[in-house]
Every structure is written in C-alpha cells, then in structure tokens.
Protein backbone atom coordinates (compact mmCIF):
# COMPACT_ATOMS: atom_id res chain seq x y z
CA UNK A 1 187.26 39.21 77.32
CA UNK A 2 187.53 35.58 77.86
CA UNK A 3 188.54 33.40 74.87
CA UNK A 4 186.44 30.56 73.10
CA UNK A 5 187.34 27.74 75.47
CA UNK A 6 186.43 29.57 78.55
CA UNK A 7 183.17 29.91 77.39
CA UNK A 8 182.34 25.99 77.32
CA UNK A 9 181.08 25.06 80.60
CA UNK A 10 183.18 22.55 82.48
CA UNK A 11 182.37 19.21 83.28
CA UNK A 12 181.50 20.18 86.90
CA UNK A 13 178.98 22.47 85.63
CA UNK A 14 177.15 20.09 83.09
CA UNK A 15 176.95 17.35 86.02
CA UNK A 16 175.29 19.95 88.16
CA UNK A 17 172.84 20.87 85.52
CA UNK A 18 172.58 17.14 85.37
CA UNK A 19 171.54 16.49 88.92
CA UNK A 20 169.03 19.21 88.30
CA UNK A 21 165.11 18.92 87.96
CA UNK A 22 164.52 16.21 84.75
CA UNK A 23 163.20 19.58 82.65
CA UNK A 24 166.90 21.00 83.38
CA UNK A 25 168.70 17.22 82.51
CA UNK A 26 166.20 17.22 79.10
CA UNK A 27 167.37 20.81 77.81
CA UNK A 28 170.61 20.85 79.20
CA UNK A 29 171.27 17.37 76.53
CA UNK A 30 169.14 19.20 73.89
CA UNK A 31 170.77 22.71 74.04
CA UNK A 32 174.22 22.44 74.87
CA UNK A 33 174.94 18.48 74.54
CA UNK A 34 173.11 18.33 71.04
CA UNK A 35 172.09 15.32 72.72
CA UNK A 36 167.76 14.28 71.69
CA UNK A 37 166.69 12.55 74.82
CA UNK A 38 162.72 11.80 74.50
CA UNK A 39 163.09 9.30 77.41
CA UNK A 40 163.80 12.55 79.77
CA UNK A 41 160.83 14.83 78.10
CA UNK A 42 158.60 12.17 78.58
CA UNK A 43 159.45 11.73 82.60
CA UNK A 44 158.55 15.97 82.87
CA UNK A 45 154.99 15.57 82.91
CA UNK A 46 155.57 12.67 85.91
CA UNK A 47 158.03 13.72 88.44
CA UNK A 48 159.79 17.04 89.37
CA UNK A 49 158.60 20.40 88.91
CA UNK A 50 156.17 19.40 85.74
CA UNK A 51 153.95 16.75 88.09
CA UNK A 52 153.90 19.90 90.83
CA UNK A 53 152.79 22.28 88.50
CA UNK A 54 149.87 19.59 86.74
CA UNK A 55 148.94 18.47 90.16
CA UNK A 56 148.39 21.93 91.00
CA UNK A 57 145.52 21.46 88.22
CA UNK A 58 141.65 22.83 89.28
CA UNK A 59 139.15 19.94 88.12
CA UNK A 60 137.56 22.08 85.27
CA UNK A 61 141.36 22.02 83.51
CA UNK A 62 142.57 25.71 85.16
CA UNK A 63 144.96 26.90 87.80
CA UNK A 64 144.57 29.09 90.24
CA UNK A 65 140.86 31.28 89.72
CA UNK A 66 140.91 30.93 85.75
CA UNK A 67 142.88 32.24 82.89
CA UNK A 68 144.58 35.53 84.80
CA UNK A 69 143.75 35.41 88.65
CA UNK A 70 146.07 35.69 90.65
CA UNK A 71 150.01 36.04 89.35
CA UNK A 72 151.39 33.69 89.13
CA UNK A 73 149.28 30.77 90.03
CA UNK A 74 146.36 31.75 86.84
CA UNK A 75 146.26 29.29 83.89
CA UNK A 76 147.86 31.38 81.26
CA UNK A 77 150.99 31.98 83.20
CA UNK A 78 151.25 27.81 85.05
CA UNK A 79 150.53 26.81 80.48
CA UNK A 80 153.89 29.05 80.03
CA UNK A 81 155.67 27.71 83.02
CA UNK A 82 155.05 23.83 81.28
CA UNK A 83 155.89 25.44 77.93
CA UNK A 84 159.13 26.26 79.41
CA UNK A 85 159.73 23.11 81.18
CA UNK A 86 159.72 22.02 77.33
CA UNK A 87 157.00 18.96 78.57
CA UNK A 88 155.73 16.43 76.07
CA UNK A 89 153.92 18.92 73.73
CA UNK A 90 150.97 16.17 73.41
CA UNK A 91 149.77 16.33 77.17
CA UNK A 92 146.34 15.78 75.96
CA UNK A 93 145.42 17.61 79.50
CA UNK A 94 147.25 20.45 79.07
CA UNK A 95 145.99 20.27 75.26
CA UNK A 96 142.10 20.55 76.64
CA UNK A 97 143.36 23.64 78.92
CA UNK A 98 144.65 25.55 75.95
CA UNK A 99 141.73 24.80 73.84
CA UNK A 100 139.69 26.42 76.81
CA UNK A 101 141.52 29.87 76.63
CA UNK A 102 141.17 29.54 72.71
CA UNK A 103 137.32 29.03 73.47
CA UNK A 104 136.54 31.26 76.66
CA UNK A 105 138.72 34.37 76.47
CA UNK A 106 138.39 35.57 72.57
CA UNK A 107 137.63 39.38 72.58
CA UNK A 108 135.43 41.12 69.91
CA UNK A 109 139.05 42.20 68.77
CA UNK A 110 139.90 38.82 68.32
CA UNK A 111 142.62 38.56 70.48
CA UNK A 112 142.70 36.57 74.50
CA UNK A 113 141.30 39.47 76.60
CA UNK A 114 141.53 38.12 80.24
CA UNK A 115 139.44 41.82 81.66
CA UNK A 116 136.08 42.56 82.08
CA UNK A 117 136.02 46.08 81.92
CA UNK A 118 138.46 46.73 79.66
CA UNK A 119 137.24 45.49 76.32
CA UNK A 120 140.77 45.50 74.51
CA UNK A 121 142.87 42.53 74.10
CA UNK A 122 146.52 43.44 75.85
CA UNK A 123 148.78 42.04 72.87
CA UNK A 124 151.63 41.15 75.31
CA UNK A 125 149.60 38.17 76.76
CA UNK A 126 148.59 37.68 73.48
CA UNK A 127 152.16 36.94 72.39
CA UNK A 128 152.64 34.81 75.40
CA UNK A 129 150.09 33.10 74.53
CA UNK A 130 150.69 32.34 71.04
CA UNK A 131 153.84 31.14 72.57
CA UNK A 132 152.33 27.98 74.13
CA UNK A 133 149.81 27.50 72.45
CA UNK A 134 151.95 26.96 69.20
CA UNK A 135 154.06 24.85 71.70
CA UNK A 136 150.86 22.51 72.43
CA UNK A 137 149.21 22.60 69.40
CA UNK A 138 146.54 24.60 69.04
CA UNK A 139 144.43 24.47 65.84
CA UNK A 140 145.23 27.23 63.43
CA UNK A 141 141.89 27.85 63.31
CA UNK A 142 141.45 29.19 66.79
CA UNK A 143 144.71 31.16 65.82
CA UNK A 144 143.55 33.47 62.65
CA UNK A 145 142.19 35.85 65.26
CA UNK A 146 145.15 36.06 67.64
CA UNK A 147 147.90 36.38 64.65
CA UNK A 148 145.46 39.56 62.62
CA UNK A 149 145.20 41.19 66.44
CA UNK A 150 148.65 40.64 67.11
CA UNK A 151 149.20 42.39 63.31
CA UNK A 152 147.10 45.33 64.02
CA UNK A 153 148.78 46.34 66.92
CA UNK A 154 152.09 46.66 64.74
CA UNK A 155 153.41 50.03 65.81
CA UNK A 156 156.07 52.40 63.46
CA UNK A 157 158.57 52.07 65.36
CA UNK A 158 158.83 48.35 64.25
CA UNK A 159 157.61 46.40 67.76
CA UNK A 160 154.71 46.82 70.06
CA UNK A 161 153.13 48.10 72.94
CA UNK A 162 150.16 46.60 74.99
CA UNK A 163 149.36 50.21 75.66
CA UNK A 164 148.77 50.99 72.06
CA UNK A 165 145.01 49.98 71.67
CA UNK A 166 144.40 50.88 75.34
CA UNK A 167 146.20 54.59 76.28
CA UNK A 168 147.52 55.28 72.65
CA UNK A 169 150.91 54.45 73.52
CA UNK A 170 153.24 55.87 70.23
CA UNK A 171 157.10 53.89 71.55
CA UNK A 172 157.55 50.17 71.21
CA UNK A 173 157.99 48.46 74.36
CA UNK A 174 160.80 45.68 74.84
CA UNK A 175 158.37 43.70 77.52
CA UNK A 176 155.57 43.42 74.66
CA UNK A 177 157.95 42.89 71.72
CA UNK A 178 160.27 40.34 73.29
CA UNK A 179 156.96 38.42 73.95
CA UNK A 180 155.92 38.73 70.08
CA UNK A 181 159.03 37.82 69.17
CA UNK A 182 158.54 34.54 71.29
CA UNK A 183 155.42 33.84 69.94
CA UNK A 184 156.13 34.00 66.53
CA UNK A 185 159.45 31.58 66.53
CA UNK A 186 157.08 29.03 68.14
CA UNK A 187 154.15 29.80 65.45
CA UNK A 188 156.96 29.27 62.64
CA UNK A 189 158.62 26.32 64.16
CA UNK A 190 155.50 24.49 64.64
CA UNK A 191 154.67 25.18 61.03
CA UNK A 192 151.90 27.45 61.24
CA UNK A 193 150.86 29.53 57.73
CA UNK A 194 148.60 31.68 58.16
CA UNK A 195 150.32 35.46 57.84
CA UNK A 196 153.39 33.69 58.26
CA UNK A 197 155.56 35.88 55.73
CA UNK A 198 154.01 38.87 58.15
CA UNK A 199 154.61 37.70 60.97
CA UNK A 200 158.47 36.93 60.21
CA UNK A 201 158.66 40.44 58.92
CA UNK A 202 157.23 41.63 62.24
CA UNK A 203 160.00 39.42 63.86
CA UNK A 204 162.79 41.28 62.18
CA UNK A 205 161.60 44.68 62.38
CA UNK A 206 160.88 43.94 66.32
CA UNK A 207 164.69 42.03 66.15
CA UNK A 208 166.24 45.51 64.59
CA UNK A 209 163.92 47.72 67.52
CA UNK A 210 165.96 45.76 70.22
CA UNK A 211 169.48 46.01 68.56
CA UNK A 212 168.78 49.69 68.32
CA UNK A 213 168.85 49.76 71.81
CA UNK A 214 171.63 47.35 72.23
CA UNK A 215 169.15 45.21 74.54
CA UNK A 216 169.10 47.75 77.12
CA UNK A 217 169.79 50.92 76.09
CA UNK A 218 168.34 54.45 75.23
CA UNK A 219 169.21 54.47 71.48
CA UNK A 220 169.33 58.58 72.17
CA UNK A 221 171.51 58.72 75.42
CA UNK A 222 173.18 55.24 75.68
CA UNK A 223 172.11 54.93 78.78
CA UNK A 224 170.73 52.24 80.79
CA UNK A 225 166.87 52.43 80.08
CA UNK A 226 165.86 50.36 83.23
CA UNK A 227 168.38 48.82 85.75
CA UNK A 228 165.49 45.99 85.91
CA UNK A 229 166.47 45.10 82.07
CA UNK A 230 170.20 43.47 83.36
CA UNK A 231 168.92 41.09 86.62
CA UNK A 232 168.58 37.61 85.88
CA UNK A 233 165.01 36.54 86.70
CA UNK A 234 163.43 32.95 85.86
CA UNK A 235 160.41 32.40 85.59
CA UNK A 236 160.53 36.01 83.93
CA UNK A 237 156.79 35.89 83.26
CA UNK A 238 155.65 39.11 81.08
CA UNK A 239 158.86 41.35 81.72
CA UNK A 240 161.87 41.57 80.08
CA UNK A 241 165.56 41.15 80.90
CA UNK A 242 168.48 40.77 78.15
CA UNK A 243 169.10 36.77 79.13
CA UNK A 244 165.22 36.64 77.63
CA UNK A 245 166.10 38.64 74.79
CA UNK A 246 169.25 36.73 74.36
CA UNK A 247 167.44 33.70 74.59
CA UNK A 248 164.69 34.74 72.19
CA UNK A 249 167.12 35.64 69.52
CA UNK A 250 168.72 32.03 70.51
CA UNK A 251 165.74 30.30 69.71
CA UNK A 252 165.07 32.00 66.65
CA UNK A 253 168.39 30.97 65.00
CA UNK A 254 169.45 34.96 64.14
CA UNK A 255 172.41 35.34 63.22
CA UNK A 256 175.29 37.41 64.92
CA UNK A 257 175.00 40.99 65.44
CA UNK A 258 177.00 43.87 67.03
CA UNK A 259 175.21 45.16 68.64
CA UNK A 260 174.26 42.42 71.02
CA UNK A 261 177.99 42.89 72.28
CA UNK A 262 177.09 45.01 74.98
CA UNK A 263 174.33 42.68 76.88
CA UNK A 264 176.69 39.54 75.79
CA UNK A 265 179.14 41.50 78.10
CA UNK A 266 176.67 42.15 81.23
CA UNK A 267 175.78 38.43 80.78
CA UNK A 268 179.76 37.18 81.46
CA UNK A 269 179.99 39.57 84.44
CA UNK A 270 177.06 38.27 86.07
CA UNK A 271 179.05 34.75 85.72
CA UNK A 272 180.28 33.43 89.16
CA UNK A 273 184.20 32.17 90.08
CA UNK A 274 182.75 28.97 89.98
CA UNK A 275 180.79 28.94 86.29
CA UNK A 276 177.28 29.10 87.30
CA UNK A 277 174.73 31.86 87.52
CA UNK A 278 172.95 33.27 90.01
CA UNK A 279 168.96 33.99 90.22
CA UNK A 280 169.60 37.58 91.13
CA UNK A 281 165.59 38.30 91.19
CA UNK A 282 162.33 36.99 91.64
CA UNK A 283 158.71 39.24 90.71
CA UNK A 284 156.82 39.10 93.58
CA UNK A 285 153.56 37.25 93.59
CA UNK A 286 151.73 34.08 94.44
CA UNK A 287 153.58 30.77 93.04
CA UNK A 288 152.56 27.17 92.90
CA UNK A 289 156.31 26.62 94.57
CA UNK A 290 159.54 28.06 94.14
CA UNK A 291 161.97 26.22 91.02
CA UNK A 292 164.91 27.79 92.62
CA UNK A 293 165.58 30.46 95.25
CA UNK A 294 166.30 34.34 94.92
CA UNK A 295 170.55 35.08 95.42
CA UNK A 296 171.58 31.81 95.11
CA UNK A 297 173.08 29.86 92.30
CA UNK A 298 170.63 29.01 89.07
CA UNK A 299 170.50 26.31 87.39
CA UNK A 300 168.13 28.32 85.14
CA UNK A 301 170.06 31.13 84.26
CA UNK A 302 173.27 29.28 84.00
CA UNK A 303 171.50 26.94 81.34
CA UNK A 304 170.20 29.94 79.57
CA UNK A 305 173.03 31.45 79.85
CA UNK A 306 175.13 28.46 78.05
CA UNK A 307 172.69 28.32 75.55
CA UNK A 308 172.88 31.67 74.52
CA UNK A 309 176.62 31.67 74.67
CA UNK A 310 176.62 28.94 72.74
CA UNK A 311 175.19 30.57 70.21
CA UNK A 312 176.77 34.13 70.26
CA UNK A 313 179.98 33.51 72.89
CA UNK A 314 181.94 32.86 70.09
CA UNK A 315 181.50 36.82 68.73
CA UNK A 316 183.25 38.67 72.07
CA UNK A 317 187.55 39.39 71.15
C-alpha cells in the first residue's frame, strides 16, 4: 500500500485540476485546498460547462422534452448535472425549474412520478431529486411528500429498492440507496426538519447495507456483485459505482470504517503512473455535450478521487 504522503496529489496534479472547467477550479479549492472561493462559484453559472448546460434551457424553464425525456438531456437529470457543478445555489432560474417538478410531477403517492402509466413514484429519482432540490432550495413544504414516500419505501434489509412499490422487490439495491443516501446529506446540510431524526436513521442503516457488502460485494460469496460497480463513470446519473459511494460517505462526514478497505483499494489501482484518473466509462445516451471523454484522463474522477482519499486515504497500512 502506498504511505500517507503518496496519497497527496502533487503540485502538477492540482495545477491541472486548476486549468480545468471553473466548476473543477471551485471544488478542487473547496475540497482538497480547504480553500472558500465564492468568486469561482459565482463565474459557474457564466462560462464553462454551467453556461452550456443553462443555455441548453427550453423557454418554459425545462431541458430536453420535460422532467424525464430523453436521458440525459430531461430536466431532472441537466438540475443534477448543475447540482454537481456545485453552481450558485440561488440561480433564481434554476430555482423556478425546481419549483416546476415540485408543482407538475407529484404522484397520488406523494412522491415525483415522471410515468404515465405507471402510477408509482420510482424512489430512486426521488432521492435524486431530493438531492438538488435541497441543493437549490426548495420549500420544505413541497418536500413533506417526497421525505414520507421516500420513508415508506424503507425496506428490512435497511436501504431501498425502486422496485419495491412497483414488482415487490424484497433486497435493497445499492443504485437506489446510494441515491437516498445523497439526498438525505443534502436535506440535513441545508437544514431541513421535517423527519429529519428518520431520515438520518435511514442514512445509517442504508450506510451499514453498503459496508455489508464492502461497496461491491456479495455479503454471502465475496464476490464481485457487478463488474459495472468498480468503473469510474462521471456524470454517473442513477447507477452506482464505489467512487459514488465513496464520495457519498465523503460528503456525509462518516467516519472510518473497515470495511471500505476493499473499494479504497480498487480506487488506488485505477490511479495512473502519472496521478490522475481515468474516465473508464460513459452510459450511453443523449447529452447536452460531453464534460470529458471516455478512456482518457479525468479531471472528474481524479478530483473525486482526492476528495475521497482525503478523507479515508489515511486508513490503508
């Protein structure tokens, strides 16, 4: 294993983060510089990759054909793209759009239900969507709903399923938990109460589902549960890969664990001669444009990456 120093990232790595898109310079300062530079958030929303993504803006306030058509040009997934870019959370634009979904898409079973034959709210998107819409401010109000759905699809198991309300599914799933777990660090930070002791218990029992499976695998056979669970996608939109997980626990402030040793490992293997990252995959689909291209080096992953090592790195003898 490497030691401690090896984990830092040189200084030819931060200045190539640095010459990155102004979303990479803001984050990379924030989350490995410990460096607050509003003067960078606030240039997102005007130039780079946030300006591309709000020009790409329909006149009624949506992208692409409304809230879910097509991937990965809809609304819901372009309000988690800017979510991610970590742009000015009081875009009073992007503010209206979110109020929309809040408005348009509520299903009887209170959740965001983007079908219109299926009836059932799909509590992954709903997690996603808590996620930046927490992140931009939605009224609590317009939240109740999403945060008792998001409840009553807690399964035994201690995450949840999308597949629970709609085929019965009994077995958490790490694609729909990872994306609850996101949600509800954002609904805390933001300082959200409603169910909030609930919801952080729901966190932890979700946290303790993924360590049981060390990130990745079977908890009965050790094996690998999905060889798609160890590339390094970005944007990873619903699906789940340990960097995410990594990341979510990361951003959640949980302290160390042992059984995050394993996917800390995969993570330093994936690491290039030269420090940085690769973006080993991309999920096909329709995109505004491409941040960065499949195979080649990322400044995405590698900043995720550093974050998360950041955090952990220091575990690994």
């Amino acid at each position: 294993m490497p030691n401690s120093e090896s984990l830092v990232p040189s200084q030819n790595i931060l200045d190539w983060l640095l010459a990155g898109d102004v979303s990479i310079q803001y984050q990379t300062y924030r989350d490995l510089l410990g460096e607050d530079r509003p003067e960078l958030r606030e240039r997102i929303a005007s130039e780079g990759w946030g300006k591309r993504f709000l020009d790409a803006r329909n006149p009624d306030g949506t992208w692409g054909r409304g809230f879910y058509q097509p991937k990965w040009t809809n609304s819901h997934y372009t309000l988690l793209d800017l979510r991610n870019l970590a742009i000015a959370p009081d875009h009073r634009l992007i503010r209206k759009s979110v109020h929309a979904i809040a408005l348009g898409q509520k299903a009887p079973d209170g959740g965001i239900d983007p079908s219109v034959t299926i009836g059932k709210s799909d509590v992954c998107i709903n997690g996603m969507y808590l996620n930046y819409a927490c992140y931009f401010g939605e009224p609590e109000s317009e939240l109740r709903s999403i945060v008792d759905f998001i409840l009553d699809q807690y399964m035994e198991d201690g995450g949840f399923n999308c597949r629970r309300n709609r085929s019965g599914a009994v077995h958490s799933s790490v694609h729909s938990t990872v994306a609850i777990m996101e949600g509800i660090t954002e609904y805390e930070h933001n300082g959200y109460a409603y169910r909030l002791s609930e919801l952080l218990s729901a966190f932890q029992t979700s946290r303790d589902f993924l360590l049981q499976h060390r990130l990745f695998k079977s908890d009965k056979t050790g094996e690998v549960i999905h060889k798609q669970f160890l590339q390094l996608s970005y944007p990873t939109r619903w699906k789940y890969n340990i960097l995410r997980a990594l990341d979510a626990l990361t951003l959640a402030e949980c302290s160390w664990d042992d059984r995050m040793q394993d996917a800390i490992d995969v993570i330093l293997s994936k690491r290039k001669a030269d420090g940085r990252w690769p973006l080993q995959a991309a999920h096909p689909g329709d995109v505004h444009f491409r941040m960065e291209e499949p195979r080649q080096p990322s400044r995405w992953n590698t900043l995720i990456a550093l974050r998360v090592l950041k955090a952990f790195g220091k575990h690994p003898t």
